[in-house]
N, C-alpha and C. Protein backbone atom coordinates (compact mmCIF):
# COMPACT_ATOMS: atom_id res chain seq x y z
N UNK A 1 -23.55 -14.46 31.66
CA UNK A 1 -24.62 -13.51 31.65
C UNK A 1 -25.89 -14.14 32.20
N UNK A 2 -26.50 -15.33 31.38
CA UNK A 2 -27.72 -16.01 32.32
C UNK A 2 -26.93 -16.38 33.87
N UNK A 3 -26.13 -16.61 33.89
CA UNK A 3 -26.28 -16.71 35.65
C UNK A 3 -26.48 -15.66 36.42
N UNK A 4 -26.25 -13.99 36.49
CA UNK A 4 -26.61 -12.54 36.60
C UNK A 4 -27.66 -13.10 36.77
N UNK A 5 -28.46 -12.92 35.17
CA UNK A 5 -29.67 -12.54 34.89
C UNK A 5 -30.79 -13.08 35.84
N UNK A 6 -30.24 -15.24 36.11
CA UNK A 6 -30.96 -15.53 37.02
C UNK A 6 -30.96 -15.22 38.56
N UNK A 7 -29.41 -15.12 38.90
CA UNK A 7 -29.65 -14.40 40.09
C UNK A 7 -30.58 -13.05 40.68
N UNK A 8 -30.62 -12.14 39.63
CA UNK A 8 -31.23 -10.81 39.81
C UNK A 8 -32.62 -11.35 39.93
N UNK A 9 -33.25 -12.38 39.10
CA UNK A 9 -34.26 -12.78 39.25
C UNK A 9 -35.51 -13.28 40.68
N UNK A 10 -33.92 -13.77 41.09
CA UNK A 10 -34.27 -14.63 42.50
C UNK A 10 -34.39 -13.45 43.99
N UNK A 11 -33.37 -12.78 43.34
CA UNK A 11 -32.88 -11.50 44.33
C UNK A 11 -33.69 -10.01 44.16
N UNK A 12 -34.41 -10.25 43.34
CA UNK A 12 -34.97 -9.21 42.69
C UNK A 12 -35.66 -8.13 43.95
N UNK A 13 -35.09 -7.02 44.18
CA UNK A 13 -35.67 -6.47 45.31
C UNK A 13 -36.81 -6.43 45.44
N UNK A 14 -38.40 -6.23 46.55
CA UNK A 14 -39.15 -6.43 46.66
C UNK A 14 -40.11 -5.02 46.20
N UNK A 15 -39.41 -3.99 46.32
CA UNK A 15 -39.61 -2.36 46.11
C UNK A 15 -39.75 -1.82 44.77
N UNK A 16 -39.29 -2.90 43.98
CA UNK A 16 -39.04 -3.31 42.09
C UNK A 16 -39.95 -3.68 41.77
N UNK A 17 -40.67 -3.88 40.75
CA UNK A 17 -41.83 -3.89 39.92
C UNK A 17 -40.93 -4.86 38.54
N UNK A 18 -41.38 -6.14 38.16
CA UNK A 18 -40.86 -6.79 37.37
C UNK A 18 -40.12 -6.14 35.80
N UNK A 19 -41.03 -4.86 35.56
CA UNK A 19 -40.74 -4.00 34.43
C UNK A 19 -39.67 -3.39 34.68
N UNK A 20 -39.85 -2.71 35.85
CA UNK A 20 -38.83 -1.97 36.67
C UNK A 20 -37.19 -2.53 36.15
N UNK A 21 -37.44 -3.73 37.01
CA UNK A 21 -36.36 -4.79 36.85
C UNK A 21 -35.76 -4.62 35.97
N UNK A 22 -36.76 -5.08 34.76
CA UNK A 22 -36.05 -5.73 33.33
C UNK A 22 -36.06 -4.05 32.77
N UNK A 23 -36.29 -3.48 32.62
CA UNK A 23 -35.41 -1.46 32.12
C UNK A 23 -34.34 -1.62 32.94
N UNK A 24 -33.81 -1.92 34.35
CA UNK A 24 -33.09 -1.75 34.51
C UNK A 24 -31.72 -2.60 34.05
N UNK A 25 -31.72 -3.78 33.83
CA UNK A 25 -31.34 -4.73 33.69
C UNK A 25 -30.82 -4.35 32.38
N UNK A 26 -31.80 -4.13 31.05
CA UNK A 26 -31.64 -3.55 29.91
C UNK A 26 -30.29 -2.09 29.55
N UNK A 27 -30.30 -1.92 30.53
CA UNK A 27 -29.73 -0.63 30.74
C UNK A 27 -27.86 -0.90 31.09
N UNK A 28 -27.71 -1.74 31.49
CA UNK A 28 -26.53 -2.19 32.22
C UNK A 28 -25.73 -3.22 31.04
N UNK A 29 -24.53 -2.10 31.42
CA UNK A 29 -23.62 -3.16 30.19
C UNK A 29 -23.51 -4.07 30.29
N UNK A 30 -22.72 -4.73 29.30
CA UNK A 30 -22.73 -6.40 29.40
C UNK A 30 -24.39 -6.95 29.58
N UNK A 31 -25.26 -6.61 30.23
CA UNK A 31 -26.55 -7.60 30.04
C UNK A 31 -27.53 -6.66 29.43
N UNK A 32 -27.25 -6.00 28.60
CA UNK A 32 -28.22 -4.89 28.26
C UNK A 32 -29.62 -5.42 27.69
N UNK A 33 -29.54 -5.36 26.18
CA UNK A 33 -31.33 -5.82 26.05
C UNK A 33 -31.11 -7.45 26.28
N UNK A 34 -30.21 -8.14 25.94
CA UNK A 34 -30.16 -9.40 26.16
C UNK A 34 -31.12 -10.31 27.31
N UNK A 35 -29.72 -9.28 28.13
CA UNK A 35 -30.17 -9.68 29.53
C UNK A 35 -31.26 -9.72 29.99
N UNK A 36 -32.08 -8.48 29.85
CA UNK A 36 -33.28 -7.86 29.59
C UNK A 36 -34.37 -8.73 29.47
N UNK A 37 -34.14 -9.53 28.41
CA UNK A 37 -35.24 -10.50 27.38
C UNK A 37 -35.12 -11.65 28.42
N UNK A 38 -34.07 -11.87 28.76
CA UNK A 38 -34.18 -13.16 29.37
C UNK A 38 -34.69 -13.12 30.76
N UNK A 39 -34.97 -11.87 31.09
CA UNK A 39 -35.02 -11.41 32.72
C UNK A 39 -36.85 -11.51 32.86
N UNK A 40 -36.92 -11.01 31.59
CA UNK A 40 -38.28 -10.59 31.63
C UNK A 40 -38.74 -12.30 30.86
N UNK A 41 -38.02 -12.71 30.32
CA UNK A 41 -38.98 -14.18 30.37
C UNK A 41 -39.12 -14.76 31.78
N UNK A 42 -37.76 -15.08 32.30
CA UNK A 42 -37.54 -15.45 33.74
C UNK A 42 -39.41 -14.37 34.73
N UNK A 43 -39.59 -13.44 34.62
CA UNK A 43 -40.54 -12.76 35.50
C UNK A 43 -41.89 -12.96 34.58
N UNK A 44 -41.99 -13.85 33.54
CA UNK A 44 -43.64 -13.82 32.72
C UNK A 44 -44.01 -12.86 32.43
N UNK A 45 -43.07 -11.39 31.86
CA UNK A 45 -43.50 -9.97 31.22
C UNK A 45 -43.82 -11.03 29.84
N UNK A 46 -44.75 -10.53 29.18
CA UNK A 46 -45.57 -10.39 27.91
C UNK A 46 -44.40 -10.17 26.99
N UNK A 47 -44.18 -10.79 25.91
CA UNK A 47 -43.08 -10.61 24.84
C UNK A 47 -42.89 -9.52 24.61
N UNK A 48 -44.17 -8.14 23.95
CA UNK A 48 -44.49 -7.36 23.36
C UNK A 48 -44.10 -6.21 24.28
N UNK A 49 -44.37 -6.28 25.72
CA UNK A 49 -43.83 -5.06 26.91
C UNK A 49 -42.72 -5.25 27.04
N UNK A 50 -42.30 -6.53 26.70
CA UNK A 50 -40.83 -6.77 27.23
C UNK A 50 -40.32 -5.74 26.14
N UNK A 51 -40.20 -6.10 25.13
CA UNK A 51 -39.22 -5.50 23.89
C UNK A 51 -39.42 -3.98 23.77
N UNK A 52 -40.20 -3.18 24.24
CA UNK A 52 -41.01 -1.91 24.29
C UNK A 52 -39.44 -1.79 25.32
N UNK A 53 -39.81 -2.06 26.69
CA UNK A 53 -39.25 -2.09 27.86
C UNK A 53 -37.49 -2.01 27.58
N UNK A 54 -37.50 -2.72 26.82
CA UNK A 54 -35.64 -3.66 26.98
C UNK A 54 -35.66 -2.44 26.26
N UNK A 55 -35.72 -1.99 24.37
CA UNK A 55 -34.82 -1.23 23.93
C UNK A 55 -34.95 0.18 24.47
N UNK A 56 -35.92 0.30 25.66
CA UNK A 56 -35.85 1.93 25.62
C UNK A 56 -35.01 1.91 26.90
N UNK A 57 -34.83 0.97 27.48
CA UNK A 57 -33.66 0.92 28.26
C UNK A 57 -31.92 0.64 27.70
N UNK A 58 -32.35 0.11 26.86
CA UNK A 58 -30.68 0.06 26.22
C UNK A 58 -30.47 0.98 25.39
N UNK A 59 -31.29 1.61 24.69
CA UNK A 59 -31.07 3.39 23.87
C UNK A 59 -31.10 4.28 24.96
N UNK A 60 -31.37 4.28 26.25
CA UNK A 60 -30.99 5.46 26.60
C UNK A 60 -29.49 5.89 27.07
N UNK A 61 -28.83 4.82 27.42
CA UNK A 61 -27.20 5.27 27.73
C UNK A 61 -26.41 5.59 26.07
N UNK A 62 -27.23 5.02 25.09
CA UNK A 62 -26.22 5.29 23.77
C UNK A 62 -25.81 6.27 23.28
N UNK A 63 -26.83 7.29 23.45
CA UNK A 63 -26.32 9.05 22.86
C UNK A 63 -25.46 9.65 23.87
N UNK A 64 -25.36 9.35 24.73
CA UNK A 64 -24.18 9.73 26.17
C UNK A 64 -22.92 9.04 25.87
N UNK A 65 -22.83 7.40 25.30
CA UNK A 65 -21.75 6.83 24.61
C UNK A 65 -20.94 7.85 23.60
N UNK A 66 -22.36 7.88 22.58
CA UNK A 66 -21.47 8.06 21.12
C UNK A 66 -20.93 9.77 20.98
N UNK A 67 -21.55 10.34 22.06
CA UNK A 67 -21.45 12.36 22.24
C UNK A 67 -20.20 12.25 23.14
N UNK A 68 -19.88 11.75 24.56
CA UNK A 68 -19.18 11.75 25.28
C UNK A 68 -18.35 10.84 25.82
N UNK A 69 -17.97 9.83 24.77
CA UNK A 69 -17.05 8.75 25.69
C UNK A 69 -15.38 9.78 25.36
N UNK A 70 -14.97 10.38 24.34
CA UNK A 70 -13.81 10.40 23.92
C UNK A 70 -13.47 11.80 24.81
N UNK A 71 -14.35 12.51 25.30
CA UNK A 71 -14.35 13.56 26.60
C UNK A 71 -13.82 12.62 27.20
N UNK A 72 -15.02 11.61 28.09
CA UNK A 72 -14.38 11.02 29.26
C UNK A 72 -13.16 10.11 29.31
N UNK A 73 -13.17 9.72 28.34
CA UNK A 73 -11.51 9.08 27.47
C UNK A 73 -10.31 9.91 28.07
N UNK A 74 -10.46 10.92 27.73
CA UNK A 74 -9.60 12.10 27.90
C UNK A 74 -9.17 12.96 29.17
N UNK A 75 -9.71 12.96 30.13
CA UNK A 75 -10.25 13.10 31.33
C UNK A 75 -9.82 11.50 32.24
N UNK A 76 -9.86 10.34 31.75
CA UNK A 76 -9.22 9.32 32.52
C UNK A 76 -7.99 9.31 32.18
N UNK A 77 -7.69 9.13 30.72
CA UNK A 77 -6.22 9.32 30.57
C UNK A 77 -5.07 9.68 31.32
N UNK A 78 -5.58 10.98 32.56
CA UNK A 78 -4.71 11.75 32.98
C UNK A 78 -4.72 10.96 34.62
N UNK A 79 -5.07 9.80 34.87
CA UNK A 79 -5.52 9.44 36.17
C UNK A 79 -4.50 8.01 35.55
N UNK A 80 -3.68 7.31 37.05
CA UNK A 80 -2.60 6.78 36.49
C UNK A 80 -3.04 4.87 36.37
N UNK A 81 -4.58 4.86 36.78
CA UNK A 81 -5.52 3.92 37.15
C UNK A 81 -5.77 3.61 35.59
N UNK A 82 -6.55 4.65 35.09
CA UNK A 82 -7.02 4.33 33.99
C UNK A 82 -6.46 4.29 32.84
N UNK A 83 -5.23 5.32 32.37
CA UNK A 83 -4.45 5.44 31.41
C UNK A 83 -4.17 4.27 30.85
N UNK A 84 -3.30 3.35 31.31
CA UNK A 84 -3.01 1.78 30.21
C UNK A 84 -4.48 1.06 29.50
N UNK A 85 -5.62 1.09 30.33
CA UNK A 85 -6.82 0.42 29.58
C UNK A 85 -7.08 1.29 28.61
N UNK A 86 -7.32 2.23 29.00
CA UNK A 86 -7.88 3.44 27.53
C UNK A 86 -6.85 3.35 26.60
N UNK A 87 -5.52 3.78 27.08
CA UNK A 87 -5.07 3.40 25.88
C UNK A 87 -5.04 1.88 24.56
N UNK A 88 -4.88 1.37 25.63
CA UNK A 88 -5.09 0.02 24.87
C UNK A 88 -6.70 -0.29 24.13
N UNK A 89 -7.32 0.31 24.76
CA UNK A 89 -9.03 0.58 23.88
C UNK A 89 -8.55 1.03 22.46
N UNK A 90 -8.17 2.73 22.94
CA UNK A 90 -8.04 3.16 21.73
C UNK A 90 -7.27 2.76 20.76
N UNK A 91 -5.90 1.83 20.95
CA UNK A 91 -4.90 0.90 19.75
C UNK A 91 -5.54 -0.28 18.98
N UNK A 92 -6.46 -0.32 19.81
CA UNK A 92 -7.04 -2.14 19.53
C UNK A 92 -8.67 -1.85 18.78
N UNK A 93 -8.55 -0.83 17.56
CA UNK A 93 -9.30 -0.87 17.25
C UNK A 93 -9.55 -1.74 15.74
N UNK A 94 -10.64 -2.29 15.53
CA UNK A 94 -11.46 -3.42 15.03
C UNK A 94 -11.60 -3.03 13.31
N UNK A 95 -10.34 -3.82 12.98
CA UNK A 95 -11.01 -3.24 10.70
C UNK A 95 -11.64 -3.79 10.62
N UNK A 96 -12.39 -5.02 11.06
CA UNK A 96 -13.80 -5.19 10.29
C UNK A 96 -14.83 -4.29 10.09
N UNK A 97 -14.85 -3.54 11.56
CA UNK A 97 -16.13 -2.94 11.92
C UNK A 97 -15.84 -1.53 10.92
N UNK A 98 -14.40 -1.56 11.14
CA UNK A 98 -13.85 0.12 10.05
C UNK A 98 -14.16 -0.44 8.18
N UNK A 99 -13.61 -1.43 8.18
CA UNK A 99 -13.74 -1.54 7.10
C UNK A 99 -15.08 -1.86 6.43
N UNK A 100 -16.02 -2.20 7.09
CA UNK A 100 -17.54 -2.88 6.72
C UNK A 100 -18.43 -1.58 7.25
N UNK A 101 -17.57 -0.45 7.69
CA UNK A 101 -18.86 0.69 8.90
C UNK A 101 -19.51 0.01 9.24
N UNK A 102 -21.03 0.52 8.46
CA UNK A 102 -22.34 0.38 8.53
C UNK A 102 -22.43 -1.16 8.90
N UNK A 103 -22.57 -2.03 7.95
CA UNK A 103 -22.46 -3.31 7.93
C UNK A 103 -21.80 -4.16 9.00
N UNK A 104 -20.76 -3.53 9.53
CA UNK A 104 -20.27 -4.43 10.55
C UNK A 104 -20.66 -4.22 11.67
N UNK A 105 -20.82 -2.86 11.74
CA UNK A 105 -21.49 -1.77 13.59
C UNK A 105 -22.77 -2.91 13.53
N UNK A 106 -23.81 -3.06 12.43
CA UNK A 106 -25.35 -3.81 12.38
C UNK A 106 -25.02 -5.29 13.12
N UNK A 107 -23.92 -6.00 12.47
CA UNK A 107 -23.82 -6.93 12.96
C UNK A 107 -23.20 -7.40 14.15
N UNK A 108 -22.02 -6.30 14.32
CA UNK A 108 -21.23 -6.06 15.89
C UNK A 108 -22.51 -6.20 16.97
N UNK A 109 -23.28 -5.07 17.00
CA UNK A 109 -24.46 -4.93 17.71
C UNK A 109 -25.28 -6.05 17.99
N UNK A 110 -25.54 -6.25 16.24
CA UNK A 110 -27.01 -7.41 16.14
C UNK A 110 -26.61 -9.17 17.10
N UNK A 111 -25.45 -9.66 16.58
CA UNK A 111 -25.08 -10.71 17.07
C UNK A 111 -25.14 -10.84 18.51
N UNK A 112 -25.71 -11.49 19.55
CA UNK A 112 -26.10 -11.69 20.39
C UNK A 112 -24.50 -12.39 21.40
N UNK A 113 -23.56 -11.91 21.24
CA UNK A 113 -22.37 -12.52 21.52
C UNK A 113 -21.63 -11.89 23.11
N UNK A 114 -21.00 -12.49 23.98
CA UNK A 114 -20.74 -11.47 24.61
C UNK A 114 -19.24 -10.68 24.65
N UNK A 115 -19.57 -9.64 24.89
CA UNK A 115 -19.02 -8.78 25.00
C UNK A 115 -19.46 -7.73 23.50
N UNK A 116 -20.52 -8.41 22.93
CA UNK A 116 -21.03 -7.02 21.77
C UNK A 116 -22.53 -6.42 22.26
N UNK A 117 -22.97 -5.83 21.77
CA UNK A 117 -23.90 -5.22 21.88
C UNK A 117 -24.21 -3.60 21.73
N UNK A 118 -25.21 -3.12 22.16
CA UNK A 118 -25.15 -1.45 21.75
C UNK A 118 -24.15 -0.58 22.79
N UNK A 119 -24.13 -0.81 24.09
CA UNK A 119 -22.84 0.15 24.42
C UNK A 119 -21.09 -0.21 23.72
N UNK A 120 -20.90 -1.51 23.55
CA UNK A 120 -20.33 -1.56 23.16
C UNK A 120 -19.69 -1.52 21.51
N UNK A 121 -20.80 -1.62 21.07
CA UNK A 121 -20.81 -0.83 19.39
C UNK A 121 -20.95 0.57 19.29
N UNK A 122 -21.52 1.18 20.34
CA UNK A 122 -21.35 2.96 20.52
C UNK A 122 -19.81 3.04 20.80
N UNK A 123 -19.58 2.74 21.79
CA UNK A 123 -18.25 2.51 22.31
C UNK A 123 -17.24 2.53 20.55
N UNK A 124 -16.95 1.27 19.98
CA UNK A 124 -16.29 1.23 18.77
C UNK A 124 -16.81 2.20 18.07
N UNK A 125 -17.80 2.59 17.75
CA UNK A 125 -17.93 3.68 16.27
C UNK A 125 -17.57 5.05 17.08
N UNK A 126 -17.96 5.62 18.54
CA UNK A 126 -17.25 6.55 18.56
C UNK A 126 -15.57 6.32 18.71
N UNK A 127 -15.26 5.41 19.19
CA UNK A 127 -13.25 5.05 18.77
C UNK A 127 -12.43 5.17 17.57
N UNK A 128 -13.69 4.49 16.68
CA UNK A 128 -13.03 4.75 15.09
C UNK A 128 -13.92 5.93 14.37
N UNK A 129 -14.30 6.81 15.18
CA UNK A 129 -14.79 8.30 14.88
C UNK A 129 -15.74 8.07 13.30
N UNK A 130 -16.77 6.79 13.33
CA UNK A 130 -17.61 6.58 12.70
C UNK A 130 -19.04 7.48 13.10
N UNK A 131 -19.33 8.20 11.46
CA UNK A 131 -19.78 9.20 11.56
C UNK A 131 -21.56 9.09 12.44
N UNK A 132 -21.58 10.17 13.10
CA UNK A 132 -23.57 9.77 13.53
C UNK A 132 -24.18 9.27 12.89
N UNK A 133 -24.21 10.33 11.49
CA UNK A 133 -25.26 9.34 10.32
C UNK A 133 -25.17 7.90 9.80
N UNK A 134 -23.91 7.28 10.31
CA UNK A 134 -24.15 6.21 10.08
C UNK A 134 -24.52 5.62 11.03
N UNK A 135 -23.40 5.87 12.57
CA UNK A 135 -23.79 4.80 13.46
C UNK A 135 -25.27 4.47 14.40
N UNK A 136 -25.85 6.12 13.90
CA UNK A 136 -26.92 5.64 15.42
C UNK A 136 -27.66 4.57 14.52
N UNK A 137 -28.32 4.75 13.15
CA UNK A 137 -28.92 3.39 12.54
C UNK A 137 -28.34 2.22 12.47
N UNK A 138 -27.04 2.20 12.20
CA UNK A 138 -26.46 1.00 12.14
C UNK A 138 -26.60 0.06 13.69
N UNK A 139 -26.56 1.01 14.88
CA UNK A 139 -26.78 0.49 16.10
C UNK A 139 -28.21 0.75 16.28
N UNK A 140 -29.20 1.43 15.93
CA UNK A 140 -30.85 0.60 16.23
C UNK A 140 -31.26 -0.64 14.91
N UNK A 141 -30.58 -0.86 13.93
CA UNK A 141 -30.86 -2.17 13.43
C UNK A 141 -29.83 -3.39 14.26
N UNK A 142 -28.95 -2.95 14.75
CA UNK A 142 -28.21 -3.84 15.12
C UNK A 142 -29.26 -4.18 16.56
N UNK A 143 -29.74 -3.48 17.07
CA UNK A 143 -30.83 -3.99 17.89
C UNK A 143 -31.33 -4.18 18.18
N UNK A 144 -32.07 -4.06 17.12
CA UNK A 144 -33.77 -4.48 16.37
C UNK A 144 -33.45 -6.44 15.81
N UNK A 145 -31.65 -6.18 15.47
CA UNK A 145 -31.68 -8.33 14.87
C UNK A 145 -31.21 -8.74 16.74
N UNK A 146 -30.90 -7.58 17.20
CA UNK A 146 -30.63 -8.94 18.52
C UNK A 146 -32.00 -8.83 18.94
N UNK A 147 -32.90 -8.30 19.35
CA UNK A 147 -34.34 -8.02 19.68
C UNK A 147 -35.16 -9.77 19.36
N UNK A 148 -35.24 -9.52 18.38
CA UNK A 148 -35.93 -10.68 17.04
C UNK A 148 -35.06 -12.24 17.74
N UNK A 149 -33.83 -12.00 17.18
CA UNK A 149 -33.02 -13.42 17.99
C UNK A 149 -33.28 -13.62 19.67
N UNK A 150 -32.99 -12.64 20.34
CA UNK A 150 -33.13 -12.94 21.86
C UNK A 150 -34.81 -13.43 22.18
N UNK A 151 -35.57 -12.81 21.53
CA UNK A 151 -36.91 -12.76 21.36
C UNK A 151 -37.25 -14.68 20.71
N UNK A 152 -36.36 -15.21 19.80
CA UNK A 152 -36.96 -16.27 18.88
C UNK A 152 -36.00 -17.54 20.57
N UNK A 153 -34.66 -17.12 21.38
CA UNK A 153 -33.97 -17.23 22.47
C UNK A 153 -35.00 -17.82 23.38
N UNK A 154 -35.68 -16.51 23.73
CA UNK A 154 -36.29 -16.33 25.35
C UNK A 154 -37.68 -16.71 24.90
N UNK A 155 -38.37 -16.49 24.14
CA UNK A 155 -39.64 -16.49 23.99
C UNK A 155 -40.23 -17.78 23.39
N UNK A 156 -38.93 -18.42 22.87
CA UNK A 156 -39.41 -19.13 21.59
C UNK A 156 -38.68 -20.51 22.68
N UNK A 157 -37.30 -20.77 22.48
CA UNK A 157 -36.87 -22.27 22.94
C UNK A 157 -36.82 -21.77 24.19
N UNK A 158 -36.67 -21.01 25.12
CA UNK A 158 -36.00 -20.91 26.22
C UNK A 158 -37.85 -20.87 26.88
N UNK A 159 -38.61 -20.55 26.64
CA UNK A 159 -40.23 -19.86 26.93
C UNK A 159 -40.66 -21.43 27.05
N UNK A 160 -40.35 -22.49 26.32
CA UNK A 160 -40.98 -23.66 25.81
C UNK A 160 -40.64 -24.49 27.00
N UNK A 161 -39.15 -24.19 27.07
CA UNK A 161 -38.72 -25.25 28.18
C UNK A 161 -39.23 -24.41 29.80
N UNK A 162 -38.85 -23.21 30.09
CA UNK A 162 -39.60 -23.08 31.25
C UNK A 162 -41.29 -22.65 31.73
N UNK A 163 -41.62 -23.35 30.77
CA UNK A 163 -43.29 -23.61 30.63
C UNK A 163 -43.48 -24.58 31.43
């Protein structure tokens, strides 16, 4: 993921606006707010715009996740490309996260690991048909602790050394 993040940095189109950047960046699976934080340290955005910036870019694909992935689930299924991955999505689903809901979606999300984060914790709670009321909070605290960590990451040891 930091190798992306720094490339986009270097490559960063000229027509882009550093904010620009890092919403977009935020927005994109796999490097969503993470990526984000580190993009916008990499460009000297302000801690405080950054984090404004990153989660309103990584909440906006989530209500399109958690309303419509099992439509579009359904709809690939029938295409002979996609059928074996979806299925195998939908078998390979996660009892921690079932068995802990709330508690595990917070930490699925929160943990700064890859391959977790908020599309992909939308992703699991709509798979294991975990209810709204739990998941959309369970996924804005879960990204409020990666926020804080990527933030203590980028701002804090990572900010120090490229000072």
């Amino acid at each position: 993921m930091e190798s992306i993040v720094h490339w986009f940095a270097a490559n960063m189109p000229s027509f882009l606006s550093p904010e620009v950047a890092v919403f977009l960046v935020s927005m994109v699976p796999i490097l969503e707010l993470r990526g984000g934080l580190l993009l916008a340290t990499l460009l000297k955005i302000p801690m405080t715009q950054a984090i404004v910036i990153c989660i309103i870019g990584n909440l906006i694909p989530i209500p399109f996740i958690l309303l419509f992935i099992k439509q579009i689930f359904k709809w690939l299924k029938k295409t002979k490309l996609f059928c074996p991955l979806i299925e195998k999505l939908e078998r390979r689903k996660s009892d921690q996260i079932k068995r802990y809901e709330f508690w595990g979606l917070v930490l699925f999300v929160g943990i700064p690991l890859p391959g977790t984060g908020a599309w992909t914790g939308s992703l699991v709670a709509s798979l294991l048909e975990v209810d709204l009321k739990k998941s959309v909070p369970a996924i804005l605290l879960g990204l409020c602790m990666a926020t804080v960590i990527m933030c203590i990451v980028g701002y804090g040891a990572l900010g120090s050394i490229l000072s």
